[in-house]
N, C-alpha and C. Protein backbone atom coordinates (compact mmCIF):
# COMPACT_ATOMS: atom_id res chain seq x y z
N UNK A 1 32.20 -5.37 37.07
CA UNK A 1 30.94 -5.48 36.36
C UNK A 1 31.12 -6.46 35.21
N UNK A 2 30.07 -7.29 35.04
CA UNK A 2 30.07 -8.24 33.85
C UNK A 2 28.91 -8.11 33.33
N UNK A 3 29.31 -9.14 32.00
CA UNK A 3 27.91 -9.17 31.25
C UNK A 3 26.44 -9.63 31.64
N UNK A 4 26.80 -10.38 32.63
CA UNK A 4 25.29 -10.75 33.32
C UNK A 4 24.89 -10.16 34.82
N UNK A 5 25.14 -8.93 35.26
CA UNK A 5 25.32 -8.42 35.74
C UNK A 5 23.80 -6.96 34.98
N UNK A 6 24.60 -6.95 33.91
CA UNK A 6 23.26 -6.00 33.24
C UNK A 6 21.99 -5.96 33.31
N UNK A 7 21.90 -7.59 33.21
CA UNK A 7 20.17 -8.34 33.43
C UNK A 7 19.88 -7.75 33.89
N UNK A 8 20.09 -6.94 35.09
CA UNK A 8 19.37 -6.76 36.18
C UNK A 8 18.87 -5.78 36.00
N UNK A 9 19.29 -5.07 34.94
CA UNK A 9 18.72 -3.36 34.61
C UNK A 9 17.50 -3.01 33.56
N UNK A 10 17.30 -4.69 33.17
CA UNK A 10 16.53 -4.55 32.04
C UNK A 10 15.00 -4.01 32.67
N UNK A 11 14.37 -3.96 34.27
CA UNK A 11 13.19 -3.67 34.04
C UNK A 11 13.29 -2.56 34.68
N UNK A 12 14.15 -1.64 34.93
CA UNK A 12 14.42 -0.29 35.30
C UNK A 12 14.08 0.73 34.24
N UNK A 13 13.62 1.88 34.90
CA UNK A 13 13.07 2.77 34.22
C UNK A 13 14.33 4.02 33.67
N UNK A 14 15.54 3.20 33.04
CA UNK A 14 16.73 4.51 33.04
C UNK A 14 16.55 5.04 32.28
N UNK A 15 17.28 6.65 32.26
CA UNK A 15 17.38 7.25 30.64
C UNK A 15 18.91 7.02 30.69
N UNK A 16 19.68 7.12 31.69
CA UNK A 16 21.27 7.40 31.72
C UNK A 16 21.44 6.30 32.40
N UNK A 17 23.09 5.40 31.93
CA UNK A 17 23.97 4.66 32.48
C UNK A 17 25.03 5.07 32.01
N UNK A 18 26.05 4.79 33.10
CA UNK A 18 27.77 5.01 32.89
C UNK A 18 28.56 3.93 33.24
N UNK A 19 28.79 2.87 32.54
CA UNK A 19 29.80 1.64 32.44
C UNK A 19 31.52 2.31 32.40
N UNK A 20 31.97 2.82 32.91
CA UNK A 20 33.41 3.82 33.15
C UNK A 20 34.11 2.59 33.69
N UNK A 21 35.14 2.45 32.55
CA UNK A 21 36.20 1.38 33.06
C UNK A 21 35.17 -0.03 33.13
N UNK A 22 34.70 -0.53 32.69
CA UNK A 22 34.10 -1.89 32.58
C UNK A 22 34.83 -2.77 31.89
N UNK A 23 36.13 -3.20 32.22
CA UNK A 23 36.83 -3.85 31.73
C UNK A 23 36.42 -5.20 31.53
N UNK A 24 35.19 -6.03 31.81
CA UNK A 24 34.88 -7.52 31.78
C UNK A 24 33.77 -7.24 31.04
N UNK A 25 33.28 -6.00 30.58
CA UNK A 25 31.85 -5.62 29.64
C UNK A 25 32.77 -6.85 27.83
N UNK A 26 31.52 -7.49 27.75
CA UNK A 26 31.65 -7.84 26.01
C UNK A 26 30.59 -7.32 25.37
N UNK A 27 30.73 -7.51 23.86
CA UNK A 27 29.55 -7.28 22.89
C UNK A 27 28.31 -7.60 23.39
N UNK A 28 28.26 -8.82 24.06
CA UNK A 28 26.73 -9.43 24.54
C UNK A 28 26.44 -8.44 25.89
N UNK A 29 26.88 -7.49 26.38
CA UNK A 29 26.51 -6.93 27.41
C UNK A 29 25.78 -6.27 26.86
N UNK A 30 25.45 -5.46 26.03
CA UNK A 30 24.66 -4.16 25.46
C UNK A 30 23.63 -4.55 24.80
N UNK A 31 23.55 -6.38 24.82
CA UNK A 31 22.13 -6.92 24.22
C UNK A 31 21.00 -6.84 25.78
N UNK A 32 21.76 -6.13 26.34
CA UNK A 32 21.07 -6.36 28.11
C UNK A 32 19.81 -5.10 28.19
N UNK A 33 20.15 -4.17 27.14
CA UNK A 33 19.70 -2.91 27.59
C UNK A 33 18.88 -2.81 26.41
N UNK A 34 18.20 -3.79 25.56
CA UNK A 34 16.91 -3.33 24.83
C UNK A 34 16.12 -3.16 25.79
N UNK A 35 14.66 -2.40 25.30
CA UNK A 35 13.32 -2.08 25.92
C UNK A 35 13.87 -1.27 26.98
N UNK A 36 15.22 -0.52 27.37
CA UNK A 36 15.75 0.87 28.58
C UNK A 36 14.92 1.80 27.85
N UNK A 37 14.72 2.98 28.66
CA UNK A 37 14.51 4.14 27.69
C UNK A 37 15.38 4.65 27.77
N UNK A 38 16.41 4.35 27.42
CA UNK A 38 17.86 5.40 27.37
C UNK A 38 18.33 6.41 26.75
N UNK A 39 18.34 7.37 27.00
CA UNK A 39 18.98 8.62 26.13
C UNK A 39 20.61 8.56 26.02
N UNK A 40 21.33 8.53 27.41
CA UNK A 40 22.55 8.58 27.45
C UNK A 40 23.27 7.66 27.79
N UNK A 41 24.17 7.42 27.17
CA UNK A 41 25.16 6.03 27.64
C UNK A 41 26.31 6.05 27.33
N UNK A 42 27.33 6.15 28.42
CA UNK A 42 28.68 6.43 29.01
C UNK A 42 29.32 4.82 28.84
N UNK A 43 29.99 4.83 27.59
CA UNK A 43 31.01 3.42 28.02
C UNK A 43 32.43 3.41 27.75
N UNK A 44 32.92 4.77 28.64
CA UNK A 44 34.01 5.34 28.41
C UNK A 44 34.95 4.25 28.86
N UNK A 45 36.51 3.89 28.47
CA UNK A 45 36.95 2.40 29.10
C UNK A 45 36.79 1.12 28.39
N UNK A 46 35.75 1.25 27.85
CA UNK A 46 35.27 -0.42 28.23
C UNK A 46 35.82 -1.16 26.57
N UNK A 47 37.01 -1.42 27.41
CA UNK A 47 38.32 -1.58 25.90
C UNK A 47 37.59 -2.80 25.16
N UNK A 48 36.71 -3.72 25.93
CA UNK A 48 36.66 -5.15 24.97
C UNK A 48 35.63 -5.40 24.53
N UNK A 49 35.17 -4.10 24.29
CA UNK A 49 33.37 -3.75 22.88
C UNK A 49 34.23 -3.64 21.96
N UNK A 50 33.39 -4.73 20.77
CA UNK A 50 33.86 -4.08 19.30
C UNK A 50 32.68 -3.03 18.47
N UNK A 51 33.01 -3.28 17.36
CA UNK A 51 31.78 -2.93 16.68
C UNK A 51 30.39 -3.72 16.94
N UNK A 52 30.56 -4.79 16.63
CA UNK A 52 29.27 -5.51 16.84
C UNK A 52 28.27 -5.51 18.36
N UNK A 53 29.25 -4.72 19.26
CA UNK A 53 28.58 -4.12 20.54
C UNK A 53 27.26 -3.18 20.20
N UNK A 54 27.84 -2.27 19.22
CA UNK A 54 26.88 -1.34 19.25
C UNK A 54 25.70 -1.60 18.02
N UNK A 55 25.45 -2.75 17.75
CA UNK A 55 24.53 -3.11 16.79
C UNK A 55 23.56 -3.64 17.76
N UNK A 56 23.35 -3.69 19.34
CA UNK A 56 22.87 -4.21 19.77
C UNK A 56 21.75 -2.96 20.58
N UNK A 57 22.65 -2.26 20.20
CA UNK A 57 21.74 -0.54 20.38
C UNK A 57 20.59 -0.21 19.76
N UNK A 58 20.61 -0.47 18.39
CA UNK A 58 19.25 -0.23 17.36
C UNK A 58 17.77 -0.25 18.26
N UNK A 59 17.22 0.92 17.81
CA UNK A 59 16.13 0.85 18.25
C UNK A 59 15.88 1.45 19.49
N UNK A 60 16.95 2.11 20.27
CA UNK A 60 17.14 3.05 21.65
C UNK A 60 17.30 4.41 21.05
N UNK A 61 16.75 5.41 21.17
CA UNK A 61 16.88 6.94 21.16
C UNK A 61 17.83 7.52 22.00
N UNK A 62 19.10 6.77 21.74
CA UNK A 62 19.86 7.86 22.63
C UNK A 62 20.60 9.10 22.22
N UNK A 63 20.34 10.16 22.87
CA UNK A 63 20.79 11.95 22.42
C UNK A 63 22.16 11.90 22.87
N UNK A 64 23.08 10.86 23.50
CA UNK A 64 24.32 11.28 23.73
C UNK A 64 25.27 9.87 24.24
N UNK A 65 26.28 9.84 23.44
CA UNK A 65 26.96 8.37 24.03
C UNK A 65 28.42 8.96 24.30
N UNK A 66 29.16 8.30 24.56
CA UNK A 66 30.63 8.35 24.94
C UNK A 66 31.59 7.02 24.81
N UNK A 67 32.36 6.94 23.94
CA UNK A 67 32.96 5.49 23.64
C UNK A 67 34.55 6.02 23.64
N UNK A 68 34.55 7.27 24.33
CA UNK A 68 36.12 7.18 24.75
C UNK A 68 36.57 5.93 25.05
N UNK A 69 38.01 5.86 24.63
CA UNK A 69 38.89 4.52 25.09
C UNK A 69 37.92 3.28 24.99
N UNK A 70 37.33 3.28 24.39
CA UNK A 70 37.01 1.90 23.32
C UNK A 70 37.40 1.56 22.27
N UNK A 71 39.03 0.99 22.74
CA UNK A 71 39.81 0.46 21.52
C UNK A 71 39.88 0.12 20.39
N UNK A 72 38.64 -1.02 20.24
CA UNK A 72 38.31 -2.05 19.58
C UNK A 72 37.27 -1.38 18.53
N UNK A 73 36.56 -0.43 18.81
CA UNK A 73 35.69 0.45 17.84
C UNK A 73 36.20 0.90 16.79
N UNK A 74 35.74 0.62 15.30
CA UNK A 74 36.86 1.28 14.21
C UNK A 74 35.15 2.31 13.49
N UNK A 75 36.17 2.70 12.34
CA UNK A 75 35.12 3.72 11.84
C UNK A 75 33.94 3.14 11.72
N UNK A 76 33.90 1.71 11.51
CA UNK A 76 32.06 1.16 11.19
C UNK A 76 31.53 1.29 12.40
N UNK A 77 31.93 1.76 13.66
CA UNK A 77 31.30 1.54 14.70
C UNK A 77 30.17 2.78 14.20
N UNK A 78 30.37 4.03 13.62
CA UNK A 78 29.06 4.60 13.69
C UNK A 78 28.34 4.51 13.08
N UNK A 79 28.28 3.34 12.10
CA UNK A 79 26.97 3.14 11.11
C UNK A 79 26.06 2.73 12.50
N UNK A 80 26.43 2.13 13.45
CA UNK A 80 24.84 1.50 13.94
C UNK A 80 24.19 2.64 14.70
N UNK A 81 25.04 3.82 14.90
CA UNK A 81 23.86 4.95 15.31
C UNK A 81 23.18 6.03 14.28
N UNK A 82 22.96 5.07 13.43
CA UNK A 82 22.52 6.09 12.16
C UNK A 82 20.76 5.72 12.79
N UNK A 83 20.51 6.91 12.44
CA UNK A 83 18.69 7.33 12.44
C UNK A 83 18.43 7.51 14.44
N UNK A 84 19.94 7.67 15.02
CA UNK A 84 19.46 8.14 16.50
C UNK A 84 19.29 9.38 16.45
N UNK A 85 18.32 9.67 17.32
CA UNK A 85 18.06 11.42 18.01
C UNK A 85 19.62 12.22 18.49
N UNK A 86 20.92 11.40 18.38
CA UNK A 86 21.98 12.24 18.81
C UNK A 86 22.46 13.47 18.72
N UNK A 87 22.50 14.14 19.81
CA UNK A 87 23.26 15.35 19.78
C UNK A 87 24.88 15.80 20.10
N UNK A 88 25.07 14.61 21.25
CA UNK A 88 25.96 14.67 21.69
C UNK A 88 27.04 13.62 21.62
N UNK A 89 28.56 13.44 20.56
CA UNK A 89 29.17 12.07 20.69
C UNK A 89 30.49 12.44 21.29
N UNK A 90 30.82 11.49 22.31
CA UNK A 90 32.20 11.88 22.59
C UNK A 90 33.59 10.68 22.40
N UNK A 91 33.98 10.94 21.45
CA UNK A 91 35.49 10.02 20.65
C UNK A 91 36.84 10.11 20.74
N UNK A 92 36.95 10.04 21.98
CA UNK A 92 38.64 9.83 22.34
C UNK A 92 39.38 9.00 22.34
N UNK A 93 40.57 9.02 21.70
CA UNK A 93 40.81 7.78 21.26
C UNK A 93 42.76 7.77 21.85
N UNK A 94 43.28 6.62 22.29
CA UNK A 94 44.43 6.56 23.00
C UNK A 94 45.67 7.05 22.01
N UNK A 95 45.56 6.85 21.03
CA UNK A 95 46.26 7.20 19.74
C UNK A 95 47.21 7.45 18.50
C-alpha cells in the first residue's frame, strides 16, 4: 500500500480503516482521508508516520485510533487529537 493508493478512498462512505503494517504509508498519506466520516483508524505498523501525519487528521471525529508501532510518533503526536470525540487510544510502543 502507498500513498496514492488512498485517493481512492476519498469518495467512500467509511467510518473504519486498518492500514496494519503499511510500511510505504508517509505523512502525505493521511492528507487522503479528509471529508471520510471516520470514527476508527487502525495504523498499527506503519513505522514511517511522524507527527506531522497526524495533523492531517483535524477535523475527523474519530472515537478510536491505534498507532501501535509507530516509531516515529513522539509525545507531540497527541496534541493533534485534541477536541476529538475519542474514547478509545491504543499506544504500544517497541521499547
Amino acid at each position: 500500500m502507498t500513498d496514492s493508493a488512498l485517493k481512492h478512498l476519498q469518495d467512500l462512505p467509511l467510518t473504519s480503516v486498518e492500514f496494519s503494517n503499511c510500511k510505504k504509508l508517509t505523512d502525505d498519506a493521511l492528507s487522503h482521508l479528509k471529508g471520510i466520516p471516520l470514527t476508527s483508524l487502525n495504523l498499527f505498523g506503519c513505522r514511517r508516520l511522524t507527527n506531522h501525519a497526524l495533523s492531517h487528521l483535524k477535523g475527523i471525529s474519530l472515537t478510536g485510533v491505534n498507532f501501535s508501532f509507530c516509531d516515529k510518533l513522539t509525545d507531540e503526536a497527541l496534541s493533534h487529537l485534541k477536541g476529538m470525540p475519542l474514547t478509545s487510544i491504543f499506544l504500544i510502543a517497541t521499547g
